[in-house]
C-alpha atoms as a PDB file:
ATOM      1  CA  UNK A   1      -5.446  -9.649  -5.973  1.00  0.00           C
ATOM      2  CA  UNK A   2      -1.899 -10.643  -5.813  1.00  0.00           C
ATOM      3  CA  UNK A   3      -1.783 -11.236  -1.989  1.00  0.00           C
ATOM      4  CA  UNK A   4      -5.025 -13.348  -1.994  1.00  0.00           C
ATOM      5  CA  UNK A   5      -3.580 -15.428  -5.005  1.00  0.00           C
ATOM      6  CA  UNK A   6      -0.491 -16.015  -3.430  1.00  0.00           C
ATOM      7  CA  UNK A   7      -1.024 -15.406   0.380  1.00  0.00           C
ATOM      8  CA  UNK A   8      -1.690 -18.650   1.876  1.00  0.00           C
ATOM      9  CA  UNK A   9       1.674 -20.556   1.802  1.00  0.00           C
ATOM     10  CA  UNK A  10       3.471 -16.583   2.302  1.00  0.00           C
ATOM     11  CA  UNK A  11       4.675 -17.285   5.496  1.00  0.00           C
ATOM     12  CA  UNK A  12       6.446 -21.046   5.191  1.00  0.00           C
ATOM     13  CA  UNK A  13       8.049 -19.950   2.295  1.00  0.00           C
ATOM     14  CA  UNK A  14       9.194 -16.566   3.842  1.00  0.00           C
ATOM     15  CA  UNK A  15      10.416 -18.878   6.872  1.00  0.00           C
ATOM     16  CA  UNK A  16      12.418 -21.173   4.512  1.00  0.00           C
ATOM     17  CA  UNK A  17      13.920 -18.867   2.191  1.00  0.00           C
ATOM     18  CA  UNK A  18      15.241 -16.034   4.973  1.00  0.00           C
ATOM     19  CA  UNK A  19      15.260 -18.262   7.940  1.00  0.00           C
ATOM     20  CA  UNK A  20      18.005 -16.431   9.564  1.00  0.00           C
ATOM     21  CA  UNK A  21      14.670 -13.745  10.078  1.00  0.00           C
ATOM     22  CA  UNK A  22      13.269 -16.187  12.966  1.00  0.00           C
ATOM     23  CA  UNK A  23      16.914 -16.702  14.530  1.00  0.00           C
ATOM     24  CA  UNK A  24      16.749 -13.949  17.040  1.00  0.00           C
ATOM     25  CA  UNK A  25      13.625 -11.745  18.567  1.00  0.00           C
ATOM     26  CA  UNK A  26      13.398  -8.425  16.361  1.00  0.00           C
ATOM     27  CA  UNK A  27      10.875  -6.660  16.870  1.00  0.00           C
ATOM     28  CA  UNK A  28       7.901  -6.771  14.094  1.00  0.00           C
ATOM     29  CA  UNK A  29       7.424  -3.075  14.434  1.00  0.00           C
ATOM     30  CA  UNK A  30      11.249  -2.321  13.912  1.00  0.00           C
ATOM     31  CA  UNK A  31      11.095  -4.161  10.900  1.00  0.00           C
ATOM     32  CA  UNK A  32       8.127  -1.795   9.383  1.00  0.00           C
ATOM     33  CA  UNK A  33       9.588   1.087  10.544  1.00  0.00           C
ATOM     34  CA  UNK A  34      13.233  -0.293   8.655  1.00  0.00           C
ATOM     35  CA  UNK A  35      10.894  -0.482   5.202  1.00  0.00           C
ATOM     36  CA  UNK A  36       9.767   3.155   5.740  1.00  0.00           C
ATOM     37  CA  UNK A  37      13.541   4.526   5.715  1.00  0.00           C
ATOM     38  CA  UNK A  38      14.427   2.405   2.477  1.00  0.00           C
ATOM     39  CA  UNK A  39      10.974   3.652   0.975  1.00  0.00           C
ATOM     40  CA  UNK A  40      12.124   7.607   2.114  1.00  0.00           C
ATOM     41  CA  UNK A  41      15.303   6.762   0.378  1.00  0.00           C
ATOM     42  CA  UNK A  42      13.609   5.668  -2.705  1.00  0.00           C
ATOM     43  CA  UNK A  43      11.432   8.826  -2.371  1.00  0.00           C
ATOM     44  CA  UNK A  44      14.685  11.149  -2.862  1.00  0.00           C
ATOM     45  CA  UNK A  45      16.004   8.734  -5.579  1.00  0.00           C
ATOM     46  CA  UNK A  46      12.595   9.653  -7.469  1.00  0.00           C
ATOM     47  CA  UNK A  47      12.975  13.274  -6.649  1.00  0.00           C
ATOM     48  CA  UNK A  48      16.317  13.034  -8.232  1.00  0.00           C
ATOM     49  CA  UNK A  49      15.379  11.505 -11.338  1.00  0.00           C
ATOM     50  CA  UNK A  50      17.361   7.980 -10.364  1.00  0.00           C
ATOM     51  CA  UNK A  51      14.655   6.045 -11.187  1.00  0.00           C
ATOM     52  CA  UNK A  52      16.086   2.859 -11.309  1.00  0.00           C
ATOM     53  CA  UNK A  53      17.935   2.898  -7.981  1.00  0.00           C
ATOM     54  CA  UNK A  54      14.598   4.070  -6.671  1.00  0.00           C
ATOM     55  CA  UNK A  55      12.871   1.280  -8.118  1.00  0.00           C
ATOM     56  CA  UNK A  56      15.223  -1.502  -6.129  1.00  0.00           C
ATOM     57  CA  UNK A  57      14.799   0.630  -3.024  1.00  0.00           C
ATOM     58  CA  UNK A  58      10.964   0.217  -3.819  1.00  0.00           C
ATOM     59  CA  UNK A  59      12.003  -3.626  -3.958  1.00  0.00           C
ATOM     60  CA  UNK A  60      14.494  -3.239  -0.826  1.00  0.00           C
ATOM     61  CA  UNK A  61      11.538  -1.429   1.482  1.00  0.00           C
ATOM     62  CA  UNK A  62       8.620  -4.003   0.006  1.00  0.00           C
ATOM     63  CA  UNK A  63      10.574  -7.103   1.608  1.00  0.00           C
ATOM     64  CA  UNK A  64      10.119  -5.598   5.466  1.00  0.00           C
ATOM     65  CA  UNK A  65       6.794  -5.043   4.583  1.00  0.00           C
ATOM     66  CA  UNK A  66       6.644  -8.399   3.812  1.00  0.00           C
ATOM     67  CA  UNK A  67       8.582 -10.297   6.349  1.00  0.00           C
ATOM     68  CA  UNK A  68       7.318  -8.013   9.312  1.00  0.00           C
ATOM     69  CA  UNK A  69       3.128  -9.885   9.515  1.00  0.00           C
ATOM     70  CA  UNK A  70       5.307 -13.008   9.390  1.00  0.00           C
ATOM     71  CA  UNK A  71       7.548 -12.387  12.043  1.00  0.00           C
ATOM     72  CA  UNK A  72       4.807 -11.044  14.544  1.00  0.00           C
ATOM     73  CA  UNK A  73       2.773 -14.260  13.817  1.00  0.00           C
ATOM     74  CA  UNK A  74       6.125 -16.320  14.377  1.00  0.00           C
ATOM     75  CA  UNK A  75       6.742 -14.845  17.388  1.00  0.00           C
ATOM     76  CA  UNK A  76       3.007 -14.623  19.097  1.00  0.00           C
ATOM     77  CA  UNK A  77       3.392 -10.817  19.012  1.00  0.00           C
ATOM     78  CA  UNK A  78       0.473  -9.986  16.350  1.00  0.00           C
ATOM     79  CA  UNK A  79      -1.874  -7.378  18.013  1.00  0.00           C
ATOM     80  CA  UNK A  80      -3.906  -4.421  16.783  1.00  0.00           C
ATOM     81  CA  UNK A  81      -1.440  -2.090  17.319  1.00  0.00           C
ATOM     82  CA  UNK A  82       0.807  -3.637  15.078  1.00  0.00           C
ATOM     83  CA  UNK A  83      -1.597  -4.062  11.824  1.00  0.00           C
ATOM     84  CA  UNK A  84      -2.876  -0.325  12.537  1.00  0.00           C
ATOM     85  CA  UNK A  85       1.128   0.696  12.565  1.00  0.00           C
ATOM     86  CA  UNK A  86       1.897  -1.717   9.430  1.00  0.00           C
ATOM     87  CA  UNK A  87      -1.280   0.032   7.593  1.00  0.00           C
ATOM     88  CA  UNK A  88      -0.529   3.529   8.634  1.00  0.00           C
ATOM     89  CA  UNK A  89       3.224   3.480   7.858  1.00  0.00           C
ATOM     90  CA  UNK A  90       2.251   1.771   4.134  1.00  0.00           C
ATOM     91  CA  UNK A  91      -0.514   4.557   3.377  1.00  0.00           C
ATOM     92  CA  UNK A  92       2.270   7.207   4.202  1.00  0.00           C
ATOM     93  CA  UNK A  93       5.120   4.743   1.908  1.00  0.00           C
ATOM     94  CA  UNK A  94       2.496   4.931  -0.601  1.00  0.00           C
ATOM     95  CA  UNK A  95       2.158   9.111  -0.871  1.00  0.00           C
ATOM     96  CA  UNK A  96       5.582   9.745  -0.455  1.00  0.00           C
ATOM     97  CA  UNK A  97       6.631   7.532  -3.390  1.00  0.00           C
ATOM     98  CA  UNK A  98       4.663   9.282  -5.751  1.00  0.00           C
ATOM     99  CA  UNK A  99       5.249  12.491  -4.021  1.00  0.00           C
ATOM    100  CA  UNK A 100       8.728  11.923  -5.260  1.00  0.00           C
ATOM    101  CA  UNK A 101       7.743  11.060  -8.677  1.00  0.00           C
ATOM    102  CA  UNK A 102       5.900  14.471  -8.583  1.00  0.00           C
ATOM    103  CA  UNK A 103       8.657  16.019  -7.341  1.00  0.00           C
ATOM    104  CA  UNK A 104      10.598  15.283 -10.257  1.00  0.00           C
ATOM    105  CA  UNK A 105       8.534  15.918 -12.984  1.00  0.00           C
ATOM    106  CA  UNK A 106       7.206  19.576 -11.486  1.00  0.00           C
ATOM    107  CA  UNK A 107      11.305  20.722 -10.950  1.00  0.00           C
ATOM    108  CA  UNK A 108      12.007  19.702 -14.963  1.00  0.00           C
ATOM    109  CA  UNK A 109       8.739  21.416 -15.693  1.00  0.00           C
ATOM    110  CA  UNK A 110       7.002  18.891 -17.143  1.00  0.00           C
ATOM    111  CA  UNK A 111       3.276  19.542 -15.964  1.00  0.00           C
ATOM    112  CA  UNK A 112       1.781  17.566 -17.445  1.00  0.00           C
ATOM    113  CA  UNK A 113       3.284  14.263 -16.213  1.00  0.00           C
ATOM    114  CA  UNK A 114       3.507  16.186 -12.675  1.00  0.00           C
ATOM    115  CA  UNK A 115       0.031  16.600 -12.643  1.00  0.00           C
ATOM    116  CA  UNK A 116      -0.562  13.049 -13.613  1.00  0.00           C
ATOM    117  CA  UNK A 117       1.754  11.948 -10.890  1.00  0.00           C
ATOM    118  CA  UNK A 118      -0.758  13.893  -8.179  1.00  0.00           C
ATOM    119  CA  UNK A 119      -3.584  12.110 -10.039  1.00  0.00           C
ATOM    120  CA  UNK A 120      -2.352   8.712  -9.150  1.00  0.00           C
ATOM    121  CA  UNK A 121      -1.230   9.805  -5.714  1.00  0.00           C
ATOM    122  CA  UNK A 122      -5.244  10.992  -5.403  1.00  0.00           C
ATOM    123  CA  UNK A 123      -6.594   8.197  -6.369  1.00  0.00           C
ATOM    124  CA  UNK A 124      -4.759   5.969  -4.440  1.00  0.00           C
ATOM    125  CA  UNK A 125      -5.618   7.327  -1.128  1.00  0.00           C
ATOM    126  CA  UNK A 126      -9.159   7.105  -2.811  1.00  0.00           C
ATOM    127  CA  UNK A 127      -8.527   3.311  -3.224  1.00  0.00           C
ATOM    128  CA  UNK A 128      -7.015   2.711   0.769  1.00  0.00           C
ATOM    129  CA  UNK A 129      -9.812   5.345   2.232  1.00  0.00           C
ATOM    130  CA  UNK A 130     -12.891   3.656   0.912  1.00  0.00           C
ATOM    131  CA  UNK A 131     -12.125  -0.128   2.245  1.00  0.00           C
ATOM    132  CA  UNK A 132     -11.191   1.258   5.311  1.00  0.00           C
ATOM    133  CA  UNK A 133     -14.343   3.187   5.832  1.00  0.00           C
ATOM    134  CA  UNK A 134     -16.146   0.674   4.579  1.00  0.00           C
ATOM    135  CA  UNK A 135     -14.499  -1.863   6.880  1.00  0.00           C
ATOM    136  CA  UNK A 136     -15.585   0.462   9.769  1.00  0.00           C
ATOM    137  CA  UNK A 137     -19.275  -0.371   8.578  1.00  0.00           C
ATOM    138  CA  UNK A 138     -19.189  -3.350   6.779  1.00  0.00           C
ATOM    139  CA  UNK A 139     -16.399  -6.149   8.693  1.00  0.00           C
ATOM    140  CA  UNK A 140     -14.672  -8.221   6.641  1.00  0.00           C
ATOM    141  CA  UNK A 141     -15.264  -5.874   3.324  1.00  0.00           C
ATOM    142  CA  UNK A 142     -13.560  -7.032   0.532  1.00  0.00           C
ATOM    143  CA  UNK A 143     -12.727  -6.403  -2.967  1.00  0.00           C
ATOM    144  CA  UNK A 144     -10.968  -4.175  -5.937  1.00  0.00           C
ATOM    145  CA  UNK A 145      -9.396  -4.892  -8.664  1.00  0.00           C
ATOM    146  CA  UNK A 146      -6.178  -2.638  -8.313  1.00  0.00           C
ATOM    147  CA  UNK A 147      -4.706  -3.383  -4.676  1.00  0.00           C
ATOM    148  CA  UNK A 148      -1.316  -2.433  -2.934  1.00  0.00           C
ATOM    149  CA  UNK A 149       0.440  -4.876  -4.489  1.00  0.00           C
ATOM    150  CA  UNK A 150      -0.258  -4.388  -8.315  1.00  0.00           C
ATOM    151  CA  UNK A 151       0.106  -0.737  -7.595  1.00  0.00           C
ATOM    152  CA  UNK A 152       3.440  -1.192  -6.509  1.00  0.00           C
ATOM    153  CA  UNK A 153       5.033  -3.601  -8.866  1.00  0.00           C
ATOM    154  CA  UNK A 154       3.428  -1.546 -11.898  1.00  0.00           C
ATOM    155  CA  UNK A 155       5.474   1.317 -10.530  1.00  0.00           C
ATOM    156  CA  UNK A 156       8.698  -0.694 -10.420  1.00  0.00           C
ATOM    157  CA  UNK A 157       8.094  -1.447 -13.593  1.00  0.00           C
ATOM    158  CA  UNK A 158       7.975   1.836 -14.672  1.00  0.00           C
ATOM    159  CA  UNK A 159      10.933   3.029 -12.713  1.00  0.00           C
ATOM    160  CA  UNK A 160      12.955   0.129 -14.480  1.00  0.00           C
ATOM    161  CA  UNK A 161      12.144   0.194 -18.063  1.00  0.00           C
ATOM    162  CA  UNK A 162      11.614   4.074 -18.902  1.00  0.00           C
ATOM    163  CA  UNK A 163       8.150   3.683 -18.748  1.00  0.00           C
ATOM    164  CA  UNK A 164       7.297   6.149 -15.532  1.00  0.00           C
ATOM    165  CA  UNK A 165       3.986   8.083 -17.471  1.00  0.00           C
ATOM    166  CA  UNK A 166       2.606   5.126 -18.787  1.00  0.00           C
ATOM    167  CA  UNK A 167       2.460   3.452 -15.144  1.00  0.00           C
ATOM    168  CA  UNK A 168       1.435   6.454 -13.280  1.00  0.00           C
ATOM    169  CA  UNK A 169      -1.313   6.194 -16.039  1.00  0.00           C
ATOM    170  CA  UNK A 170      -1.915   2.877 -15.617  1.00  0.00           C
ATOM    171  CA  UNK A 171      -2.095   3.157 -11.685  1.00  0.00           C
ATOM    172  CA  UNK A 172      -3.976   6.482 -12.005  1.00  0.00           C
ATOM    173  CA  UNK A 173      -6.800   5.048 -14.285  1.00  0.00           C
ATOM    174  CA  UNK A 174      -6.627   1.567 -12.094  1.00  0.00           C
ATOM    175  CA  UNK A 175      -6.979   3.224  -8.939  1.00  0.00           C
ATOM    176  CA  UNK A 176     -10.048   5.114 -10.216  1.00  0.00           C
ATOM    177  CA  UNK A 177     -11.742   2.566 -11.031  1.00  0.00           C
ATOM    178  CA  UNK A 178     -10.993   0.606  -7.833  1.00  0.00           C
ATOM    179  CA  UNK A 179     -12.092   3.387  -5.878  1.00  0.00           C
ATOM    180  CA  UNK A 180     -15.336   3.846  -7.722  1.00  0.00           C
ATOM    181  CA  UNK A 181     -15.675  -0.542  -7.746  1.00  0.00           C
ATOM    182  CA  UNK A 182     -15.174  -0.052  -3.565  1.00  0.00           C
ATOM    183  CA  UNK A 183     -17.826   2.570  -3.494  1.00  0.00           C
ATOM    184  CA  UNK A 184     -20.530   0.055  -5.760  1.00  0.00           C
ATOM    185  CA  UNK A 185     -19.461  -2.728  -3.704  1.00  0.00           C
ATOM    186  CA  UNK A 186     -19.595  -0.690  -0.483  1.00  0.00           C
ATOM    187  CA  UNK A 187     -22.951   0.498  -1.352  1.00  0.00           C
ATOM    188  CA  UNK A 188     -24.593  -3.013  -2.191  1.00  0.00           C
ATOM    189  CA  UNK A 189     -23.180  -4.113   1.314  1.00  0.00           C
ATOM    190  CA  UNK A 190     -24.954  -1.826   3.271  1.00  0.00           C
ATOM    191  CA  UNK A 191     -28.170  -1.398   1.274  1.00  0.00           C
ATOM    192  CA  UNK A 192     -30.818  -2.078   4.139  1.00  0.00           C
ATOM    193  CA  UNK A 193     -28.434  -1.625   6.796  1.00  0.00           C
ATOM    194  CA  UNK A 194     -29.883   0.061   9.827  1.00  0.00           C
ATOM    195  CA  UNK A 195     -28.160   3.300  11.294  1.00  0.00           C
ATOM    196  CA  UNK A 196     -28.361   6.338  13.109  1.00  0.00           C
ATOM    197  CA  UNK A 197     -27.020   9.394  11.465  1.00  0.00           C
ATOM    198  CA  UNK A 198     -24.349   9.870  13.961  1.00  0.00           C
ATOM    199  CA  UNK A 199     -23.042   5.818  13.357  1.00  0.00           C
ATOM    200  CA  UNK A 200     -21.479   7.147   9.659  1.00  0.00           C
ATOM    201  CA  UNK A 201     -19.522   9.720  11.191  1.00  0.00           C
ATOM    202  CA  UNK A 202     -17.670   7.267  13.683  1.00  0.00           C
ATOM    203  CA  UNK A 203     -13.792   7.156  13.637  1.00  0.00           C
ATOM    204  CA  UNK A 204     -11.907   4.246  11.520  1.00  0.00           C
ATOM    205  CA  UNK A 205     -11.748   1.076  13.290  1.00  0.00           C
ATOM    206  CA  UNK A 206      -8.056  -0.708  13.822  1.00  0.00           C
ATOM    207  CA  UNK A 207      -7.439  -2.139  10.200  1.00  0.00           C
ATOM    208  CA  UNK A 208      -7.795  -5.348   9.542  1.00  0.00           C
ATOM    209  CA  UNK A 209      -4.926  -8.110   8.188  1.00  0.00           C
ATOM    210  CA  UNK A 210      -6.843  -7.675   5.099  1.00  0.00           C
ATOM    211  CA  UNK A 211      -6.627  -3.875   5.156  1.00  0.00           C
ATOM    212  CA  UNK A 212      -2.791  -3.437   5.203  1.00  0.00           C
ATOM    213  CA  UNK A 213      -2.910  -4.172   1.344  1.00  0.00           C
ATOM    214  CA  UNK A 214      -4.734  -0.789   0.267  1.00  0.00           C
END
């Protein structure tokens, strides 16, 4: 929801405020791959119980994720490859933050927020996995409420204020429901939709620019 509020005019403004970004030729790629190390050092700061260093580190890794779709397009070097790589690398960001979280709450033995912790983590696989098998059905599939985006910033919030159960209960219930919305929605798409019983079992296409949000 956030990125399709906000998304059009992302990429002058990322271009004006960080123009030093477009100076030279890094490589997109190099740039998601940079986000995954800050997000693997926010993973350990969760594990640790530093929750609010992780949280900035969640901030630090969520601007190359950011800047890297713009860069690409500024430098003619968007392909395939690099929105499956951007996807892949943010579903495996996405586990290994809350992972961390889990991590945490399992060594002070505090099961219950642990298990809550693997709920959310569940879930929002759930909530990447069904628009991207959908996708592979349905191009161009859209919608949920609770995106990659929201589920991020809620657990920022979290990290920052003391307030990690509520937003892994917040992002658990959210994600649930997201999932289950992608499902209805998926299901309305392709009501009438002929297929042979070997077409549903076809790999994942290349994600779309759409897909990279989760």
């Amino acid at each position: 929801m956030i990125k399709s509020e906000f998304g059009q005019g992302l990429d002058a403004t990322i271009k004006r405020v960080f123009p030093f970004l477009f100076w030279g030729r890094i490589h997109p790629n190099w740039m998601s791959l940079g986000g995954v190390i800050v997000s693997g050092a926010a993973t350990w700061a969760f594990a640790e119980g530093a929750f609010r260093p992780a949280a900035f580190l969640v901030l630090f890794g969520g601007f190359f994720d950011l800047v890297d779709g713009v860069m690409a397009r500024h430098q003619g070097r968007s392909s395939a490859f690099g929105a499956f790589l951007d996807s892949s690398l943010d579903r495996l960001v996405d586990v290994a933050l809350l992972l961390g979280i889990l991590m945490h709450y399992a060594r002070l033995d505090e099961f219950a927020w642990a298990w809550l912790a693997g709920l959310a983590l569940a879930s929002t696989v759930m909530v990447s996995y069904t628009k991207a098998r959908a996708e592979s059905i349905v191009p161009g599939f859209k919608g949920g409420l609770l995106e990659r985006a929201e589920r991020i910033l809620i657990l920022v919030a979290g990290a920052l204020f003391g307030l990690m159960p509520l937003a892994l209960a917040v992002i658990a219930a959210g994600s649930t429901f997201t999932a289950g919305q992608r499902i209805w929605l998926a299901h309305q798409a392709m009501v009438g939709l002929p297929s042979e019983p070997g077409d549903l079992e076809a790999p994942v296409g290349v994600p779309t620019p759409e897909e990279r949000d989760g």
